[in-house]
N, C-alpha and C. Protein backbone atom coordinates (compact mmCIF):
# COMPACT_ATOMS: atom_id res chain seq x y z
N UNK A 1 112.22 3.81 40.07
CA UNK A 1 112.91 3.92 41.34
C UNK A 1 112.86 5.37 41.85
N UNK A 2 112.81 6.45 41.04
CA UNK A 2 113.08 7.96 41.51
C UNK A 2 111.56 8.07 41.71
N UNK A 3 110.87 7.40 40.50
CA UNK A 3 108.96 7.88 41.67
C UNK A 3 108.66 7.30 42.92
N UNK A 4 109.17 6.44 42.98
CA UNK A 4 109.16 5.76 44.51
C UNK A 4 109.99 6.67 45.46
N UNK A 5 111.45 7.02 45.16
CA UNK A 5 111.86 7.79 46.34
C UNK A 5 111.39 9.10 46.48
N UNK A 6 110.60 9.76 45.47
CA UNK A 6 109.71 10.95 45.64
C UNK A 6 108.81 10.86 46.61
N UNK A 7 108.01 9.66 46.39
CA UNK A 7 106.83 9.20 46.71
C UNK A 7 107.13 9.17 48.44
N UNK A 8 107.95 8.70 48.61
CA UNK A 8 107.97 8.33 50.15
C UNK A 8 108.64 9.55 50.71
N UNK A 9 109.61 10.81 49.98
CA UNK A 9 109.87 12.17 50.17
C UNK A 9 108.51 12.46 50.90
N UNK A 10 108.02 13.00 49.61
CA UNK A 10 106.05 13.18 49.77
C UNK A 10 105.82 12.65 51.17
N UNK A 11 105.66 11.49 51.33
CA UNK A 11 105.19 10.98 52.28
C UNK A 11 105.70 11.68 53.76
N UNK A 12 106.58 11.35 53.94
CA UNK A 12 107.54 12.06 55.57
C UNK A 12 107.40 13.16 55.44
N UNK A 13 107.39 13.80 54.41
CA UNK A 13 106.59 15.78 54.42
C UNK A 13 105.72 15.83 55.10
N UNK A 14 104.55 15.04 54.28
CA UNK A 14 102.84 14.63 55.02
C UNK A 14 103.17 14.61 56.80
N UNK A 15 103.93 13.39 56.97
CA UNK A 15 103.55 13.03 58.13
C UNK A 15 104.56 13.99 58.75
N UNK A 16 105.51 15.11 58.69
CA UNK A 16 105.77 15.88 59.43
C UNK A 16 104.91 16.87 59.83
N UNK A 17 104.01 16.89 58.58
CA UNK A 17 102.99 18.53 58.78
C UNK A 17 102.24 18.14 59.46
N UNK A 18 101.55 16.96 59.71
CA UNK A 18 100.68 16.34 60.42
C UNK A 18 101.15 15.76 62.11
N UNK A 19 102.58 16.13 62.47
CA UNK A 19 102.84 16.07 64.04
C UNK A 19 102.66 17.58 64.15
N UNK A 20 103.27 18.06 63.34
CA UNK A 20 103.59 19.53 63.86
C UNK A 20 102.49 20.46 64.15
N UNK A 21 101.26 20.07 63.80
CA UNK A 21 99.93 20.24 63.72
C UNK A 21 98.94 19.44 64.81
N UNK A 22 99.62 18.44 65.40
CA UNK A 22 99.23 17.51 66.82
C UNK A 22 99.24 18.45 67.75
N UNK A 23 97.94 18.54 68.44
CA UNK A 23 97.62 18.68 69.71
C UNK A 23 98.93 18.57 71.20
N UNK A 24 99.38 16.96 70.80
CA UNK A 24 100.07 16.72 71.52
C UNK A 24 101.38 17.64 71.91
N UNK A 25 101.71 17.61 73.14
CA UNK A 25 103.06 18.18 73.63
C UNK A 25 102.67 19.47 74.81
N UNK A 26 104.00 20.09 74.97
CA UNK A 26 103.59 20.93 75.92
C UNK A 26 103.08 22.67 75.68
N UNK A 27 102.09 23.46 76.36
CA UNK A 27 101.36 24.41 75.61
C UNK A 27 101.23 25.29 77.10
N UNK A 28 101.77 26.31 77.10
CA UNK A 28 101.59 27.38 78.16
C UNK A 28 100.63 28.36 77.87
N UNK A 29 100.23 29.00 79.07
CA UNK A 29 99.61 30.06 78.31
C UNK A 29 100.66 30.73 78.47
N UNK A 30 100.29 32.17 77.72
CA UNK A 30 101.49 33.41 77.29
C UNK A 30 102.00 34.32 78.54
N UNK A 31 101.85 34.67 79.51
CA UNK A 31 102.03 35.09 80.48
C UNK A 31 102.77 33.91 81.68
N UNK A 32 103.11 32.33 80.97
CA UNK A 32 104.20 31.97 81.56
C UNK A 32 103.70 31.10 82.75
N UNK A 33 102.02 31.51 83.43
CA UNK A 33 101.86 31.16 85.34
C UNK A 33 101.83 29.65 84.79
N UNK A 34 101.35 29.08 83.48
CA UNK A 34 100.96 27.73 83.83
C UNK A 34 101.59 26.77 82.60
N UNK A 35 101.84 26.10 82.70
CA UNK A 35 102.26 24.69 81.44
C UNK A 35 101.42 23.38 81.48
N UNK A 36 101.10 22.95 80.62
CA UNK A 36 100.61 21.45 80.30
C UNK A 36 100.62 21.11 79.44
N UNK A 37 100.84 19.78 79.58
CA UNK A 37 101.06 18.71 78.55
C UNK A 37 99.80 17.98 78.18
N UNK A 38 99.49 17.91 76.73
CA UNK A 38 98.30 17.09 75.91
C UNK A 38 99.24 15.85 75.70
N UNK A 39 98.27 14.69 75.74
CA UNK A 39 98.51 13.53 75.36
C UNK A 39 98.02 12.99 75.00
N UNK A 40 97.80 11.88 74.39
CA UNK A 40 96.73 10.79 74.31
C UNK A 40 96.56 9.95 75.53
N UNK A 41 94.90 9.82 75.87
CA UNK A 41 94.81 8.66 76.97
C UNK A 41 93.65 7.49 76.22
N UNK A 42 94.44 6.92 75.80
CA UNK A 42 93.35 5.61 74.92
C UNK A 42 93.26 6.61 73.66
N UNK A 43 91.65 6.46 73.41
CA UNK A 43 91.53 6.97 71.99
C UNK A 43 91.70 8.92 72.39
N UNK A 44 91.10 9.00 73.44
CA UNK A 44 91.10 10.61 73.58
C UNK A 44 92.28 11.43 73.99
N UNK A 45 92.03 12.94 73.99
CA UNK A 45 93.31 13.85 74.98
C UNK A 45 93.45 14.09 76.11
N UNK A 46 94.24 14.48 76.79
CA UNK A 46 94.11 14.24 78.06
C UNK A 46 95.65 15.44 78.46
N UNK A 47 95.31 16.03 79.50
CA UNK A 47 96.15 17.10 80.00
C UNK A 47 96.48 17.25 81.34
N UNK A 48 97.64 17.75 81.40
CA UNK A 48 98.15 17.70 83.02
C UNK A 48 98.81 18.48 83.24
N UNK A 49 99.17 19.37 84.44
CA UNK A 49 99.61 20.22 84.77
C UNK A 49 101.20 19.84 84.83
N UNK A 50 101.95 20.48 84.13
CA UNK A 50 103.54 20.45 83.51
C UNK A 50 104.49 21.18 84.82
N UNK A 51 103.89 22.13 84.81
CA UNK A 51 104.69 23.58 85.30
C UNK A 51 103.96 24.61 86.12
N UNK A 52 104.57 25.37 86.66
CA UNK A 52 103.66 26.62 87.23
C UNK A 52 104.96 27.28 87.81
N UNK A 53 104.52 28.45 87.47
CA UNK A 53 105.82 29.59 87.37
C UNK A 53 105.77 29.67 89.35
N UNK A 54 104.54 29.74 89.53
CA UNK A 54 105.18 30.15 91.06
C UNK A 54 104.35 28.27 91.54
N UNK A 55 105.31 27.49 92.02
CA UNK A 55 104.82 25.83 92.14
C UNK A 55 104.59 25.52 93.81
N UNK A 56 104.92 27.23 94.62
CA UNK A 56 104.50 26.92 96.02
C UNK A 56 103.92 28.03 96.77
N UNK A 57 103.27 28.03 97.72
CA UNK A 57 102.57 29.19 98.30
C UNK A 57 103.92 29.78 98.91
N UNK A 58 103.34 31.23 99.60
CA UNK A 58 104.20 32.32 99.94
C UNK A 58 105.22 31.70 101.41
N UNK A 59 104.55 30.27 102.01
CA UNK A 59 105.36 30.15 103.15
C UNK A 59 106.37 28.61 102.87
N UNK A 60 106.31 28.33 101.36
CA UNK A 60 107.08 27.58 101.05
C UNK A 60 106.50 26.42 100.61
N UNK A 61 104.90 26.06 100.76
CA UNK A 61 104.60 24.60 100.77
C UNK A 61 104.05 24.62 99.37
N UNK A 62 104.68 23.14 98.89
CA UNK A 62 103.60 22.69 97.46
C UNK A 62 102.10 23.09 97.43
N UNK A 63 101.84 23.84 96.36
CA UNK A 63 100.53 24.41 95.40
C UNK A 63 99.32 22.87 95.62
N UNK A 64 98.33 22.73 96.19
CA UNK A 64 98.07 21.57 95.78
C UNK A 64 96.37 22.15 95.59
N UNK A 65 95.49 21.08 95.52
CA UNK A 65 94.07 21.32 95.11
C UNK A 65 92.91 21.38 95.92
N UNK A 66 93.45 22.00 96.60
CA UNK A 66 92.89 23.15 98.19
C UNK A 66 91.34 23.02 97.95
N UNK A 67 90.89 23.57 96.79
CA UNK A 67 89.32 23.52 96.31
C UNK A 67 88.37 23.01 95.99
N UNK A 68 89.09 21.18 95.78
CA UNK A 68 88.38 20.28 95.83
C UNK A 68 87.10 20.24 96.12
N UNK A 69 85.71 20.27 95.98
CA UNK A 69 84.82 19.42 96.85
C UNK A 69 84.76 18.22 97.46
N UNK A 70 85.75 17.22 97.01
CA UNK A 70 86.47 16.32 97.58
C UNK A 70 87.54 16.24 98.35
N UNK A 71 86.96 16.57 100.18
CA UNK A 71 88.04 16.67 100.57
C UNK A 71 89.80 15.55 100.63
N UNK A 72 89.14 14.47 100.12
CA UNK A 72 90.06 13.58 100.59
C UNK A 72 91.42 13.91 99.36
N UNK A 73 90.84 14.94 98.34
CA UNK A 73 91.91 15.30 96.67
C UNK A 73 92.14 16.19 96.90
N UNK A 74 92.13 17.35 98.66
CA UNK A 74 92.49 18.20 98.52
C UNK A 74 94.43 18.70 98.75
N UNK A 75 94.80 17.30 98.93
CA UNK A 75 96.37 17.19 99.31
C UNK A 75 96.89 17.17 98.65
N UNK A 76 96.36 16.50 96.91
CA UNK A 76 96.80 16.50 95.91
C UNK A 76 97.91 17.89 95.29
N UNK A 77 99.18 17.51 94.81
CA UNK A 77 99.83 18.78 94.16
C UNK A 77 99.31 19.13 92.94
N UNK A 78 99.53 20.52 92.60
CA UNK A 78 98.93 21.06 91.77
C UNK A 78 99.73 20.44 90.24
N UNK A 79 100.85 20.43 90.57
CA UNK A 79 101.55 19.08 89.41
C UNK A 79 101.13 18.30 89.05
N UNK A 80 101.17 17.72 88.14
CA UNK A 80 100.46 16.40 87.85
C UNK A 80 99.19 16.32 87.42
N UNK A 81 98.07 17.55 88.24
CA UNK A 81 97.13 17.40 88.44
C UNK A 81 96.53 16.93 86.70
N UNK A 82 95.75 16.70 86.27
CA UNK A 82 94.49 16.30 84.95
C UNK A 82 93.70 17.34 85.38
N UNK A 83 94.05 18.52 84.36
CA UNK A 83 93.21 19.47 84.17
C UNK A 83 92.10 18.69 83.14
N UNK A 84 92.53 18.21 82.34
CA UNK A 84 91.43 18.58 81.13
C UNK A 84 91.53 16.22 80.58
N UNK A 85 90.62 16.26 80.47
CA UNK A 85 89.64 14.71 80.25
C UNK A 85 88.62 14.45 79.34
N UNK A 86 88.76 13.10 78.90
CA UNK A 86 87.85 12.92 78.32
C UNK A 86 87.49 13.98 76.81
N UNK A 87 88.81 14.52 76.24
CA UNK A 87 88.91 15.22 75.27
C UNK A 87 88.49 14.22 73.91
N UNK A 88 87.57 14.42 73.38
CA UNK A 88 87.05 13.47 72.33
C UNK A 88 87.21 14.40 70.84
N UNK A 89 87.61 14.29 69.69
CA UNK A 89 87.98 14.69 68.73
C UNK A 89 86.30 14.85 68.34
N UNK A 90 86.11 16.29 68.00
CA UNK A 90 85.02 16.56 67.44
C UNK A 90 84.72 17.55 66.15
N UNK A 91 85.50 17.25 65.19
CA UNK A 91 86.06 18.05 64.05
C UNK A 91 87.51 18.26 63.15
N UNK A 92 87.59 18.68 62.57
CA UNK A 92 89.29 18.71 62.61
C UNK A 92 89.81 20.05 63.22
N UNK A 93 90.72 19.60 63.94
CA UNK A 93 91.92 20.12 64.67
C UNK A 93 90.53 21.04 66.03
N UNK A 94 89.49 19.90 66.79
CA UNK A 94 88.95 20.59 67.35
C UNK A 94 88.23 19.27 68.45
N UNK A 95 88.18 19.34 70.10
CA UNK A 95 87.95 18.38 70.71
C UNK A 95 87.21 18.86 71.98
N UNK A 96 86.12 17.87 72.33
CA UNK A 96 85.17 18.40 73.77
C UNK A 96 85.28 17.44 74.30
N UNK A 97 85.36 18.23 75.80
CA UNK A 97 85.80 17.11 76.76
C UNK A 97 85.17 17.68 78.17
N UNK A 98 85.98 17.44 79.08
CA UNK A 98 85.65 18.13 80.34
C UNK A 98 87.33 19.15 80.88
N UNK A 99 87.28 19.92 81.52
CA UNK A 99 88.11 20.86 81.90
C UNK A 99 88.10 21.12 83.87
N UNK A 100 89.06 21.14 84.29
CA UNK A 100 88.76 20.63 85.77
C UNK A 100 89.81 22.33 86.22
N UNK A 101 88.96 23.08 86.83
CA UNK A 101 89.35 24.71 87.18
C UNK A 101 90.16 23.64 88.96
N UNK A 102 91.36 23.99 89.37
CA UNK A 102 91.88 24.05 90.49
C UNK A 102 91.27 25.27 91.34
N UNK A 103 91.06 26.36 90.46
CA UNK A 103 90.56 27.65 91.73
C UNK A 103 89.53 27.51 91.95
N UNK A 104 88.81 27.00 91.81
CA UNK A 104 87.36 26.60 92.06
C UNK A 104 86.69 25.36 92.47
N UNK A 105 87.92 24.03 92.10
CA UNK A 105 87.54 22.99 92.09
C UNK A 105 86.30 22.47 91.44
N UNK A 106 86.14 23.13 90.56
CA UNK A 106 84.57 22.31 89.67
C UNK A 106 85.32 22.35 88.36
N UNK A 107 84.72 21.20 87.80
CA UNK A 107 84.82 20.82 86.62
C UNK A 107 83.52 21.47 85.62
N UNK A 108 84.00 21.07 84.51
CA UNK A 108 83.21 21.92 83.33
C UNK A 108 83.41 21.19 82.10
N UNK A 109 82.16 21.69 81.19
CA UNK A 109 82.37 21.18 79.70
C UNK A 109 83.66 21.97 78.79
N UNK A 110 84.65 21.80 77.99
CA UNK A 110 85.06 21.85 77.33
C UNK A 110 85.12 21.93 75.90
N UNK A 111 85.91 22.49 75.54
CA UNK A 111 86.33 22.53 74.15
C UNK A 111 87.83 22.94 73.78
N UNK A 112 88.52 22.44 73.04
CA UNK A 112 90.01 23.09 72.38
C UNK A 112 89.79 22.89 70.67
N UNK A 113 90.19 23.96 70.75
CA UNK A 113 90.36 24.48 69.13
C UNK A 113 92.04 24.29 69.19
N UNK A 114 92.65 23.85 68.23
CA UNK A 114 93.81 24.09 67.23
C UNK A 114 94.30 24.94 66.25
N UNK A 115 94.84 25.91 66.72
CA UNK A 115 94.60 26.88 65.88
C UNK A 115 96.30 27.40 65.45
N UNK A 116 97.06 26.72 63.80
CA UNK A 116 98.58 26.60 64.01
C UNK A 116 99.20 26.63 65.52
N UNK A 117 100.13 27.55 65.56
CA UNK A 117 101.07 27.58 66.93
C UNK A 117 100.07 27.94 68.37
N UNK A 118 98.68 27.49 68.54
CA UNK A 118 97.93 28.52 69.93
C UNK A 118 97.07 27.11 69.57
N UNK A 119 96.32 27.32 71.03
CA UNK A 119 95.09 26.51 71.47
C UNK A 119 94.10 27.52 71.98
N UNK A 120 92.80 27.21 71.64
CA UNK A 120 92.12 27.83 72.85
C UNK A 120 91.19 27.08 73.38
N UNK A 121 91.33 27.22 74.61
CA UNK A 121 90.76 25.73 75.25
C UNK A 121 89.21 26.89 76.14
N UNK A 122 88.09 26.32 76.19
CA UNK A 122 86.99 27.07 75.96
C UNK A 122 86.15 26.35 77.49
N UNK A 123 86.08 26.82 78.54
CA UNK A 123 85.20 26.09 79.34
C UNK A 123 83.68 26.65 79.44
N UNK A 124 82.76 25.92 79.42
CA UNK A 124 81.43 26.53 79.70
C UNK A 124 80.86 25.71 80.83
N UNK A 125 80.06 27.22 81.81
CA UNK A 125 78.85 26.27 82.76
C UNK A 125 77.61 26.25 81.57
N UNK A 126 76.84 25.64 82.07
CA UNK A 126 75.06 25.56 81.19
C UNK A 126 75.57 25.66 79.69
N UNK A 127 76.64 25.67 78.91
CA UNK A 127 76.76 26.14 78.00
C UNK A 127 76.65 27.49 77.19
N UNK A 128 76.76 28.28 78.52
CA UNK A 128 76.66 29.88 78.37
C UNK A 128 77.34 30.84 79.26
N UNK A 129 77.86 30.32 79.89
CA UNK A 129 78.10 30.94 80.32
C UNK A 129 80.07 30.58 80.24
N UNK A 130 80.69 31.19 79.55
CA UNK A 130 81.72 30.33 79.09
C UNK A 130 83.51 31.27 79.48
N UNK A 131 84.57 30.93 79.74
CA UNK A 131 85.60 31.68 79.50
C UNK A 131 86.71 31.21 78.46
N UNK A 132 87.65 31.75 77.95
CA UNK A 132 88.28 31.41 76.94
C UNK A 132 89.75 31.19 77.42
N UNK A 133 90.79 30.54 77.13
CA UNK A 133 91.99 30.82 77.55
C UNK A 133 92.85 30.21 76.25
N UNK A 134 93.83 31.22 76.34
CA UNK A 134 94.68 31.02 74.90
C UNK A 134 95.88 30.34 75.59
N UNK A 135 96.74 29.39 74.89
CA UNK A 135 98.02 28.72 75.22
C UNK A 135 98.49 28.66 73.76
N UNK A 136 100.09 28.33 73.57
CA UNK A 136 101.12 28.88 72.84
C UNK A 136 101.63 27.71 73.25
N UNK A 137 102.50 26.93 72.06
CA UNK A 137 103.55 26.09 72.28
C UNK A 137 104.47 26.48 73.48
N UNK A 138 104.78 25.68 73.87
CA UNK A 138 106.21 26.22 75.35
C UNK A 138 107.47 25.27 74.72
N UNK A 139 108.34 25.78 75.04
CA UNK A 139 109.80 25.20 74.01
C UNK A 139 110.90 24.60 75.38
C-alpha cells in the first residue's frame, strides 16, 4: 500500500514538472509592449495576441492590422490577433510553424525554443535572414 502511494506521489511530481515546462499559457516579452497566449489548436500551438501595453493609437482608436496585404483584415484589432500558427512540435521543448509580424503584415517561417522560464520565438525570411525575440512568463 505505501509503494503504491509513493508511486502515484512520483507520479503528480512527474506530471507537475511536465506543465510547468508547457509551452502553454501566457509569455510577454520583457519590456512589457506585448503579451500572448500559447495554446493548443488540434494537435499544434497556436498564439494570440493577449495584451499590449499601449492597445490604442495616440488619438484614441483600437491598434488594429493596418499592414495587412489583405485589405479586407486590415480592421482587424490587434487583440486577438494569431500571431503565430501552425506551430508543429519539432524536438523536445522546440516547435516550427509560421509567425505573422503586424508591422509589416507578412508572415514568416518560425521557430520557438523552450528554454525553462523564456521562449525564443525565431522568425526567418529565405531562412537567413532571421530575427530573434525573447518572452518571459507574464504572471
Amino acid at each position: 500500500m505505501r509503494a503504491t502511494s509513493i508511486a502515484i506521489a512520483f507520479m503528480f511530481a512527474l506530471s507537475g514538472v511536465a506543465v510547468a515546462d508547457s509551452p502553454e499559457g501566457k509569455w510577454s516579452v520583457p519590456n512589457g509592449e506585448l503579451t500572448i497566449k500559447l495554446s493548443q489548436c488540434g494537435k499544434n500551438l497556436c498564439g494570440n495576441i493577449v495584451r499590449l501595453r499601449e492597445p490604442t493609437y495616440a488619438n484614441g482608436e483600437i491598434k488594429v492590422d493596418r499592414h495587412n496585404d489583405d485589405k479586407s483584415l486590415r480592421a482587424r484589432p490587434l487583440i486577438g490577433l494569431a500571431l503565430l500558427s501552425d506551430m508543429k512540435r519539432s524536438g523536445q521543448d522546440s516547435w516550427k510553424g509560421k509567425v505573422y509580424n503586424p508591422e509589416d503584415g507578412q508572415t514568416y517561417k518560425a521557430t520557438i525554443k523552450l528554454r525553462g522560464g523564456t521562449i525564443q520565438l525565431q522568425g526567418c525570411v529565405a531562412g537567413i535572414l532571421c530575427k530573434t525575440e525573447k518572452f518571459v512568463r507574464a504572471h
